[in-house]
Protein backbone atom coordinates (compact mmCIF):
# COMPACT_ATOMS: atom_id res chain seq x y z
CA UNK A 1 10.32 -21.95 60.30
CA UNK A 2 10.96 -18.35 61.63
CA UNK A 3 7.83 -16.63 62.28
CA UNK A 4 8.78 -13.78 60.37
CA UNK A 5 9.11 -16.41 56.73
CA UNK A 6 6.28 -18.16 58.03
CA UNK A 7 4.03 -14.83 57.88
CA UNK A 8 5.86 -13.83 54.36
CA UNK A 9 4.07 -17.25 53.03
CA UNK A 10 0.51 -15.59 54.26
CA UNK A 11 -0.54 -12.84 51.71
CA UNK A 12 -3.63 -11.97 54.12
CA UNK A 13 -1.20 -11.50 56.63
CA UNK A 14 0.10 -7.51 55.26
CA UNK A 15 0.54 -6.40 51.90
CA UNK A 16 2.10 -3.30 50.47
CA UNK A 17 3.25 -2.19 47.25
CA UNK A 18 5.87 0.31 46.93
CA UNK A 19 4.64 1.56 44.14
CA UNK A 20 0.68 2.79 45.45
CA UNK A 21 0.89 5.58 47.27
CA UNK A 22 -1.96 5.78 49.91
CA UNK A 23 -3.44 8.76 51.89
CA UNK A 24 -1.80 7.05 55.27
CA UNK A 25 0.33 4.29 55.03
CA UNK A 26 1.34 4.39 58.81
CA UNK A 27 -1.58 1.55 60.08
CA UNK A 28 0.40 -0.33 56.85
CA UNK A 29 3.76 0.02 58.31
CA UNK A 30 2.73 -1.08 61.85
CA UNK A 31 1.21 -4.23 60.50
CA UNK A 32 4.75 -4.74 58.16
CA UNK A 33 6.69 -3.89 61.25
CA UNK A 34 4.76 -5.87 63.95
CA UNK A 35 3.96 -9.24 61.10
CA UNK A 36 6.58 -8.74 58.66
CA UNK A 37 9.98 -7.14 59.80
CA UNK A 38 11.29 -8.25 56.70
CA UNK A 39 8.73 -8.03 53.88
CA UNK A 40 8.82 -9.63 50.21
CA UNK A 41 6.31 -7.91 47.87
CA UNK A 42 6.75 -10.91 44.58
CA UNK A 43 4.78 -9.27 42.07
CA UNK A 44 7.30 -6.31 42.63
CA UNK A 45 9.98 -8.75 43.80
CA UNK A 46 10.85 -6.27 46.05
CA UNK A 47 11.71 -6.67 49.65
CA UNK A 48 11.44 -4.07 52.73
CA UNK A 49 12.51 -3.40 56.00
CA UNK A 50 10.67 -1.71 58.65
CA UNK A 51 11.69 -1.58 62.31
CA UNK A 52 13.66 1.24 63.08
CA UNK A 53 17.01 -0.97 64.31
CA UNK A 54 17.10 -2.36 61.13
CA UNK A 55 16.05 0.16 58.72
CA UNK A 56 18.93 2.54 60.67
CA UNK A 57 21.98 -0.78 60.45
CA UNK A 58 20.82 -0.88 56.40
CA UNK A 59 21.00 2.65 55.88
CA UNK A 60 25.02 2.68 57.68
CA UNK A 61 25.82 -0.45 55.99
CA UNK A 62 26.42 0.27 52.34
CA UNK A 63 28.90 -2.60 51.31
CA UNK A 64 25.75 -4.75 51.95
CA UNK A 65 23.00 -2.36 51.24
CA UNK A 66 24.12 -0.80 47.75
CA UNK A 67 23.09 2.33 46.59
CA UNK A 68 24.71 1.43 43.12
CA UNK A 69 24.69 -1.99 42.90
CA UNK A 70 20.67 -2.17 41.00
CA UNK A 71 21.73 0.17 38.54
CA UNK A 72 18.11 1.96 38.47
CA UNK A 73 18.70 4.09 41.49
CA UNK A 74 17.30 4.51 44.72
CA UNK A 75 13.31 5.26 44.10
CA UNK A 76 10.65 2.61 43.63
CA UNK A 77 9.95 3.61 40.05
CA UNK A 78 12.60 4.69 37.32
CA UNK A 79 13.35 8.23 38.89
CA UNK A 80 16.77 7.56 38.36
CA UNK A 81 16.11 8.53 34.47
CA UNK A 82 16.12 12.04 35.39
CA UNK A 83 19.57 12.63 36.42
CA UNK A 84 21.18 10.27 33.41
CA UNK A 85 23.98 9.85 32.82
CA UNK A 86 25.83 10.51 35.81
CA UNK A 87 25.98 12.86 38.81
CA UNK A 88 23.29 10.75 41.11
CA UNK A 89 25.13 11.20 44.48
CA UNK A 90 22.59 9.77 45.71
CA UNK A 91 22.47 6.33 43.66
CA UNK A 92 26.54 5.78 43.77
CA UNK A 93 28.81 4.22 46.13
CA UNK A 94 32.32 4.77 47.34
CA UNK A 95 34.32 5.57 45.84
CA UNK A 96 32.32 7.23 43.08
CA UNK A 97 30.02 8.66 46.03
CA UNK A 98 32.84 10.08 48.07
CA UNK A 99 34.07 12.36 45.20
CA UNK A 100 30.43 13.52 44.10
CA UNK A 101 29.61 14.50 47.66
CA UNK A 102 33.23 15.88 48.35
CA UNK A 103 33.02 18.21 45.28
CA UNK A 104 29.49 19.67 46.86
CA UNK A 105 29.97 19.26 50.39
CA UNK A 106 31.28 22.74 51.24
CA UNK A 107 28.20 24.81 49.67
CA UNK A 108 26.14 22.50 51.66
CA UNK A 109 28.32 23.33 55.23
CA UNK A 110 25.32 24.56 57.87
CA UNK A 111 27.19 27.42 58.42
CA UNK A 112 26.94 28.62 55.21
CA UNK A 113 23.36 27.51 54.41
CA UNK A 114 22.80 29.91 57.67
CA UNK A 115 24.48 32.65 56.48
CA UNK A 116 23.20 32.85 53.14
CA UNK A 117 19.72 31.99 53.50
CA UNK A 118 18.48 32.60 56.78
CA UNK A 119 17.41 36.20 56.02
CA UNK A 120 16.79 35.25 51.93
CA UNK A 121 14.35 32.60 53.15
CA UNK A 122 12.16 34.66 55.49
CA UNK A 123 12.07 37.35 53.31
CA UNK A 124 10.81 35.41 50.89
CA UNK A 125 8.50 33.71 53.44
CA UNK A 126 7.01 37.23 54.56
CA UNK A 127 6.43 38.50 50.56
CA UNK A 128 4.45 35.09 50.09
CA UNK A 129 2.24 35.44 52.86
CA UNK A 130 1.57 39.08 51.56
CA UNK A 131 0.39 37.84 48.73
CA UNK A 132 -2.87 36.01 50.47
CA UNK A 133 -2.70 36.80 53.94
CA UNK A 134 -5.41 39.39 53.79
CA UNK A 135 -7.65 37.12 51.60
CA UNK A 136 -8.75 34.49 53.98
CA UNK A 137 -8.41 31.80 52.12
CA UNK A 138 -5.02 30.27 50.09
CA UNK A 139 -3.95 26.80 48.92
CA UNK A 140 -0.88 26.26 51.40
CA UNK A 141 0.74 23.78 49.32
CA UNK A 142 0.44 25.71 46.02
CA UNK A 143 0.94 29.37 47.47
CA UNK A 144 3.52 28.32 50.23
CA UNK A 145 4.96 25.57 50.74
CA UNK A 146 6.09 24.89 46.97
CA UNK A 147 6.88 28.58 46.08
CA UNK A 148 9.38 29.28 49.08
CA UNK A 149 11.80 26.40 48.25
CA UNK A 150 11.41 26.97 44.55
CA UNK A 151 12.72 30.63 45.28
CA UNK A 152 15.26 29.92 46.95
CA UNK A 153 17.15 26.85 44.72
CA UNK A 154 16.25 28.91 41.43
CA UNK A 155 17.55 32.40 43.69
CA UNK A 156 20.95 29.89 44.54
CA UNK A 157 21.07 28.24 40.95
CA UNK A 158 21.28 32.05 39.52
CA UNK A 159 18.53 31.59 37.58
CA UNK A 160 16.75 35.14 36.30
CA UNK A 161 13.45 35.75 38.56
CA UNK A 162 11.73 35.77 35.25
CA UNK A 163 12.45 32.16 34.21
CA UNK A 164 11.31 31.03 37.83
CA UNK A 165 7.62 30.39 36.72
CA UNK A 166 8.93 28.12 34.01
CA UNK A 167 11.18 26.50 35.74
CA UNK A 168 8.36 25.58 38.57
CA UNK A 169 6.33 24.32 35.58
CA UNK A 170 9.19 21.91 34.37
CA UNK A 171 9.59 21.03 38.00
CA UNK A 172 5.93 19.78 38.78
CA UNK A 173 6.63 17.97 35.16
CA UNK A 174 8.82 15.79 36.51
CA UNK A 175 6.68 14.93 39.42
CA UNK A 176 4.31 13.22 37.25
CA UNK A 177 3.27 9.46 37.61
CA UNK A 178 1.49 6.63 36.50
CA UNK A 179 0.07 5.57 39.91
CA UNK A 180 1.15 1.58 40.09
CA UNK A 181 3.67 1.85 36.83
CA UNK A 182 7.64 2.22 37.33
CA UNK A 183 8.19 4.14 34.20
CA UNK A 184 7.83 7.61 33.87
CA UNK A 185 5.35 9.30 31.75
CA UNK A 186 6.43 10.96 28.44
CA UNK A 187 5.26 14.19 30.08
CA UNK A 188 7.88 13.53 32.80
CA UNK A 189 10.77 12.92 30.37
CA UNK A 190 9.59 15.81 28.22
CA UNK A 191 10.04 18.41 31.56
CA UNK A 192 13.53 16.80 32.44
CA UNK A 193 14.54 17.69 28.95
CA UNK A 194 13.72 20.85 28.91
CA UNK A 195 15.16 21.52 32.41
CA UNK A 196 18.07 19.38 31.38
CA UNK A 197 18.84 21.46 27.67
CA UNK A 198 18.21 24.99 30.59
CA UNK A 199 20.63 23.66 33.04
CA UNK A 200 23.25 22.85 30.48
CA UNK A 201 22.97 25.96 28.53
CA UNK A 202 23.40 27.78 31.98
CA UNK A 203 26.14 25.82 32.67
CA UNK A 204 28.18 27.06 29.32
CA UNK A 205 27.64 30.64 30.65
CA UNK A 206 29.18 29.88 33.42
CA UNK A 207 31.96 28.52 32.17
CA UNK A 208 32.91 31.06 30.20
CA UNK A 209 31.53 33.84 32.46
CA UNK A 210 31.95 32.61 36.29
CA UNK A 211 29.32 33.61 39.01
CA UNK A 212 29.20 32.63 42.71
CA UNK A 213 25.62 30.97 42.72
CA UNK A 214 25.25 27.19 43.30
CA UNK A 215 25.75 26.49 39.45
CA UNK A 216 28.77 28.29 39.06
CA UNK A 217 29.65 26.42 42.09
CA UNK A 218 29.12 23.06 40.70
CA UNK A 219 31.02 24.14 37.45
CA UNK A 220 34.09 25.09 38.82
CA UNK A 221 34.07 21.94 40.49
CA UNK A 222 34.43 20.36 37.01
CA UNK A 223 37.10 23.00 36.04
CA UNK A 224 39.36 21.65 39.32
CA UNK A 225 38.76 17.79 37.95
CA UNK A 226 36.09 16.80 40.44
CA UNK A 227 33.58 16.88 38.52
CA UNK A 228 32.80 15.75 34.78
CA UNK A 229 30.48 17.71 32.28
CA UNK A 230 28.17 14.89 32.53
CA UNK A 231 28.01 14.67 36.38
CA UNK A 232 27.74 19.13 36.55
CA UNK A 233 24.71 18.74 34.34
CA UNK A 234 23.17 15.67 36.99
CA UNK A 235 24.40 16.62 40.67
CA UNK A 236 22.53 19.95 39.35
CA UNK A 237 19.53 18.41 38.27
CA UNK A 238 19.51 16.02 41.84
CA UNK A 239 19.97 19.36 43.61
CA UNK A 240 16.86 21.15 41.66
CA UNK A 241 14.36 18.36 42.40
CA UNK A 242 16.00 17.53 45.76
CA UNK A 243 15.85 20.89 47.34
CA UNK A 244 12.42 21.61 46.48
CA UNK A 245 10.19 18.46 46.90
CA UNK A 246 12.04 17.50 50.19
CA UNK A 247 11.68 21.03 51.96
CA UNK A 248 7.97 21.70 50.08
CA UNK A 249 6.76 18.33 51.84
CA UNK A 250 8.54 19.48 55.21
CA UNK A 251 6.30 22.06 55.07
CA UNK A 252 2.91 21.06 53.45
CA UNK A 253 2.78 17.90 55.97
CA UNK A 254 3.62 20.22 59.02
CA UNK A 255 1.05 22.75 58.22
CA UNK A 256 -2.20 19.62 57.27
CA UNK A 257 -0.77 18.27 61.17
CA UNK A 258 -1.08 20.93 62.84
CA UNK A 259 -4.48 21.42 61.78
CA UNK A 260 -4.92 17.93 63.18
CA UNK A 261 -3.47 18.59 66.38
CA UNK A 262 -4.26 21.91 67.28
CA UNK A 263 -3.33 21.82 70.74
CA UNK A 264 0.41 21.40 69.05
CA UNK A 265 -0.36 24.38 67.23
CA UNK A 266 -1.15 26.29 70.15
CA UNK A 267 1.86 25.17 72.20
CA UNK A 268 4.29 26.72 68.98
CA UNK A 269 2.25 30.04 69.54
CA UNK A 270 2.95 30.64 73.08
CA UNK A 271 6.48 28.82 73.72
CA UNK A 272 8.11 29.72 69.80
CA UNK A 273 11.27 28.51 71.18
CA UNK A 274 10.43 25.29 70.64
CA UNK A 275 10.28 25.67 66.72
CA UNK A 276 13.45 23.80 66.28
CA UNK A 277 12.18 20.99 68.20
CA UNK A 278 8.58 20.74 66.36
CA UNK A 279 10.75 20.44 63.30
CA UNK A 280 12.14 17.70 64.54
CA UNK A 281 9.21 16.17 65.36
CA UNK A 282 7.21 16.90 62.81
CA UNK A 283 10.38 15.41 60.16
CA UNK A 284 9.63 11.92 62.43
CA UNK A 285 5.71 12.21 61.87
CA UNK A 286 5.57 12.27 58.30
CA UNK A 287 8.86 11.92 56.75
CA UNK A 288 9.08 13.86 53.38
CA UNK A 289 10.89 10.72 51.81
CA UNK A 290 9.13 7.64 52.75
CA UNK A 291 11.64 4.98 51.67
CA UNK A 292 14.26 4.28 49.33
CA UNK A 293 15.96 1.28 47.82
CA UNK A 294 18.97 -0.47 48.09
CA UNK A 295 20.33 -3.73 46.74
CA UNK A 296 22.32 -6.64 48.58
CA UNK A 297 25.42 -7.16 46.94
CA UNK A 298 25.24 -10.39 49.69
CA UNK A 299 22.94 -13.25 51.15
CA UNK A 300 21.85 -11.43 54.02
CA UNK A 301 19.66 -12.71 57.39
CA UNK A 302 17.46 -10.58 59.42
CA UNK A 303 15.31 -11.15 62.02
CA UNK A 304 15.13 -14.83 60.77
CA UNK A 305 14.78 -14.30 57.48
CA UNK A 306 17.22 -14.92 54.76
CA UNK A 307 16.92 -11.54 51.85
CA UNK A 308 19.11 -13.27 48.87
CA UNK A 309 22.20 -11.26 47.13
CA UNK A 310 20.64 -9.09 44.43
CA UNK A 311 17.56 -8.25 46.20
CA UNK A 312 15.99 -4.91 45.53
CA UNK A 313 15.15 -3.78 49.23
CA UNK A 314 13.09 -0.82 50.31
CA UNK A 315 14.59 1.25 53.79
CA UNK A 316 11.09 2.33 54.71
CA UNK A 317 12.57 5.71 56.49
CA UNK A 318 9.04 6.57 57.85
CA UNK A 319 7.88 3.67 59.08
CA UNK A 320 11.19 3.41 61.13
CA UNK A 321 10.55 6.65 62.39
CA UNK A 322 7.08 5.41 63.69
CA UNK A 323 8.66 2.11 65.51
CA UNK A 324 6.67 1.82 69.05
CA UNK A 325 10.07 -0.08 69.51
CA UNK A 326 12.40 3.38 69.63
CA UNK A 327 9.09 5.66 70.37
CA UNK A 328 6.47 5.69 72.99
CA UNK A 329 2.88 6.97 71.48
CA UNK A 330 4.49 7.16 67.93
CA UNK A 331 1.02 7.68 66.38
CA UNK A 332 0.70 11.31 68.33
CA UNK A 333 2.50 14.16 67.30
CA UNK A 334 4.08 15.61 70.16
CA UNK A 335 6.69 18.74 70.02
CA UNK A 336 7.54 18.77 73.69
CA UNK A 337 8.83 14.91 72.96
CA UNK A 338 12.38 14.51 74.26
CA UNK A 339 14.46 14.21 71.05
CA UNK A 340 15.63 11.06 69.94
CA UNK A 341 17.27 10.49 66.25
CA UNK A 342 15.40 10.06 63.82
CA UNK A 343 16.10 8.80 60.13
CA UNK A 344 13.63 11.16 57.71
CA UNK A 345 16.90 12.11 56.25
CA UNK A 346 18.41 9.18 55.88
CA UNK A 347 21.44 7.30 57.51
CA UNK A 348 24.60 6.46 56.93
CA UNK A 349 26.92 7.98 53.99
CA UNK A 350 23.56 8.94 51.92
CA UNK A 351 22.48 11.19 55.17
CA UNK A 352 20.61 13.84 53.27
CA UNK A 353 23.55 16.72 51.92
CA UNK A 354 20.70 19.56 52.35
CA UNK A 355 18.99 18.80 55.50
CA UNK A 356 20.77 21.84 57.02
CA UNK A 357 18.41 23.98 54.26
CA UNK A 358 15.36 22.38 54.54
CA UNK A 359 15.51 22.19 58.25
CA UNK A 360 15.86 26.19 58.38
CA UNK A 361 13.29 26.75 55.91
CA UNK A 362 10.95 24.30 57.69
CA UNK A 363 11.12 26.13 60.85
CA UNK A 364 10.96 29.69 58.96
CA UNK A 365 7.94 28.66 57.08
CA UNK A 366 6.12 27.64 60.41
CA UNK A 367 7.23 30.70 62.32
CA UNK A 368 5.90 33.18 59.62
CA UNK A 369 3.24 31.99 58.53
CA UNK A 370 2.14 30.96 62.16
CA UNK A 371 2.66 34.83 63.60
CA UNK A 372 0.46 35.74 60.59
CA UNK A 373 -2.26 33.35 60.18
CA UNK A 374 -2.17 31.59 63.69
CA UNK A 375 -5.85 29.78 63.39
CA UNK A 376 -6.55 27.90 59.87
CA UNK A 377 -9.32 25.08 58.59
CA UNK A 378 -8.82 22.87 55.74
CA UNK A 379 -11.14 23.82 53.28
CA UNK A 380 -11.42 21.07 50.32
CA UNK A 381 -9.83 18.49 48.91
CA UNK A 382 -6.34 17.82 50.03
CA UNK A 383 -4.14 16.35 46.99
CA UNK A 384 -1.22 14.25 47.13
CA UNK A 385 2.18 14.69 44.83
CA UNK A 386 1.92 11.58 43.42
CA UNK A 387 5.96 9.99 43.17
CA UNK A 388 5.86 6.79 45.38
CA UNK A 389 8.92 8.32 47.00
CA UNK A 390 7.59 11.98 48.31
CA UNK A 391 5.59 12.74 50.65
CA UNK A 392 4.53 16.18 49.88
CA UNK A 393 0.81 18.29 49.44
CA UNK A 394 0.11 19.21 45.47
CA UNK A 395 -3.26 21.01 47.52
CA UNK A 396 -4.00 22.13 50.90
CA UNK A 397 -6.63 24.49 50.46
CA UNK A 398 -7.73 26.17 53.74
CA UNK A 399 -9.43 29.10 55.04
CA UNK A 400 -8.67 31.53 57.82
């Protein structure tokens, strides 16, 4: 027997539930990757991968590794409820996939994102920090790292600046859990309604009244045949969630690290040219999505172990990105670390369509709020969002 199956027989050997989100997984994902390459959880029946050559060929291989194939989406719980009926680029497969990403593709071009939100971002960046920069003490994750990529999707939407504090409401709403359960709480499906009966109303405007803002983008989409009403009213509600809680935990994570490694945080301050490489790092030290989930549409063997057709599998993106395999010292953040790829966005087709966006406000948020508040302490209880899927700060209170 492989070792591998033989240590899948041995539950003392490493256990870990997908759905249990813990304050740091990574000594969890060492043990899977250095006992248990290829992990079955049964009480989940759910499998996952690990190591970073395998979690990268799953990712690029979709025919065996389906996206659609489950039917319940991509996340360890039932996330997938929230963009019903259809428009969940990121739960369909070619050739369903190809058209949903081909109708958004161009607003998402880096070129563009650049244009159109570099100076938009870091004004928006600067205002925040106004608001508590002189106070010397703010919750990072509430005051910062939330607010800036909420802006800036409601600013793109076209939604009125007044609605943006409800809309942030209806947006933590749907962030809610049961930690351990797969379905959502009623309070979840009671925000997505709302923001699904706001999107769709703003949606009718727009069809009747066009405007160049991300949903009048998405609706005239529809209006060329690439779209259905259906999949408008879901691509927009995948881009809502999706450019906020990726981008929000981009930035949360970075700023609780570099409290932890403050000699990092020095090194930004006197060589700033290196901010585009610290966000690199930083996206490979604590990915903002930790895994996702694909099914085998075949019998598949890996590393010795045989995952059967059907299998719900979990592409453990941060774990990969920890693999002593790919990375020397992967446990230390390190932003002069020559560059190698990483996967915190993915792989493959599903390669994340706004990692352009949250890469630029990533490295805005750091270089603002750094050049304003260069020394910070943690100051209380840090608070985790609570999806299985995100790995983003509700909390980071700090003083300065």
């Amino acid at each position: 027997m492989p070792e591998s199956a033989a240590l899948l027989q041995d539950e003392a050997a490493v256990a870990w539930d997908p759905l249990v989100q813990l304050d740091d997984p990574y000594p969890v994902y060492r043990r899977l990757r250095d006992q248990a390459p290829v992990y079955h959880n049964p009480e989940r029946d759910m499998w996952a991968l690990s190591r970073f050559d395998d979690v990268h060929a799953a990712g690029r291989d979709w025919e065996t590794f389906s996206s659609s194939a489950g039917g319940t989406g991509n996340d360890a719980d039932d996330t997938y409820q929230i963009f019903l009926p259809a428009g969940d680029v990121a739960a369909a497969d070619p050739p369903l996939h190809t058209r949903l990403r081909g109708a958004l593709r161009l607003a998402f071009s880096p070129s563009q994102i650049r244009l159109r939100f570099e100076d938009a971002a870091r004004t928006r960046a600067i205002s925040l920090l106004n608001e508590f920069a002189d106070a010397r003490a703010a919750d990072f994750a509430r005051d910062f790292a939330r607010p800036l990529p909420a802006h800036v999707m409601f600013t793109w939407f076209g939604f009125p600046d007044d609605d943006h504090p409800q809309l942030l409401e209806w947006f933590s709403g749907m962030l809610n859990r049961t930690i351990g359960q797969r379905a959502l709480p009623a309070s979840t499906i009671a925000a997505r309604d709302r923001m699904r009966a706001y999107v769709e109303a703003a949606a009718a405007e727009r069809r009747v009244s066009p405007r160049e803002d991300l949903l009048g983008f998405v609706v005239e989409a529809q209006k060329r045949g690439e779209l259905t009403p259906d999949e408008v009213i879901g691509s927009s509600m995948l881009l809502f969630i999706a450019g906020i809680v990726t981008t929000s935990g981009l930035i949360s994570n970075s700023l609780l690290h570099l409290v932890r490694f403050p000699e990092q945080r020095a090194l930004l301050r006197s060589e700033p040219e290196r901010f585009p490489a610290a966000i690199e790092e930083l996206l490979r030290f604590d990915a903002p999505i930790q895994s996702l989930i694909r099914t085998t549409t075949r019998e598949v063997e890996i590393d010795g172990t045989t995952i059967p057709s059907g299998a719900y599998v979990n592409l453990i993106w941060a774990s990969a990105n920890r693999d002593e395999r790919r990375w020397s010292d992967p446990d230390r953040l390190d932003i002069a670390r020559e560059p190698v790829r990483h996967v915190a966005f993915g792989e493959g087709i599903h390669h994340c369509l706004g990692a352009p966006l949250a890469r630029l406000e990533g490295r805005i948020a750091l270089e603002e709020l750094l050049k304003r508040i260069p020394e910070y302490a943690v100051a209380g209880d840090i608070v985790r969002v609570r999806t299985p899927t995100d790995r983003a700060l509700e909390r980071l209170p700090v003083e300065f």
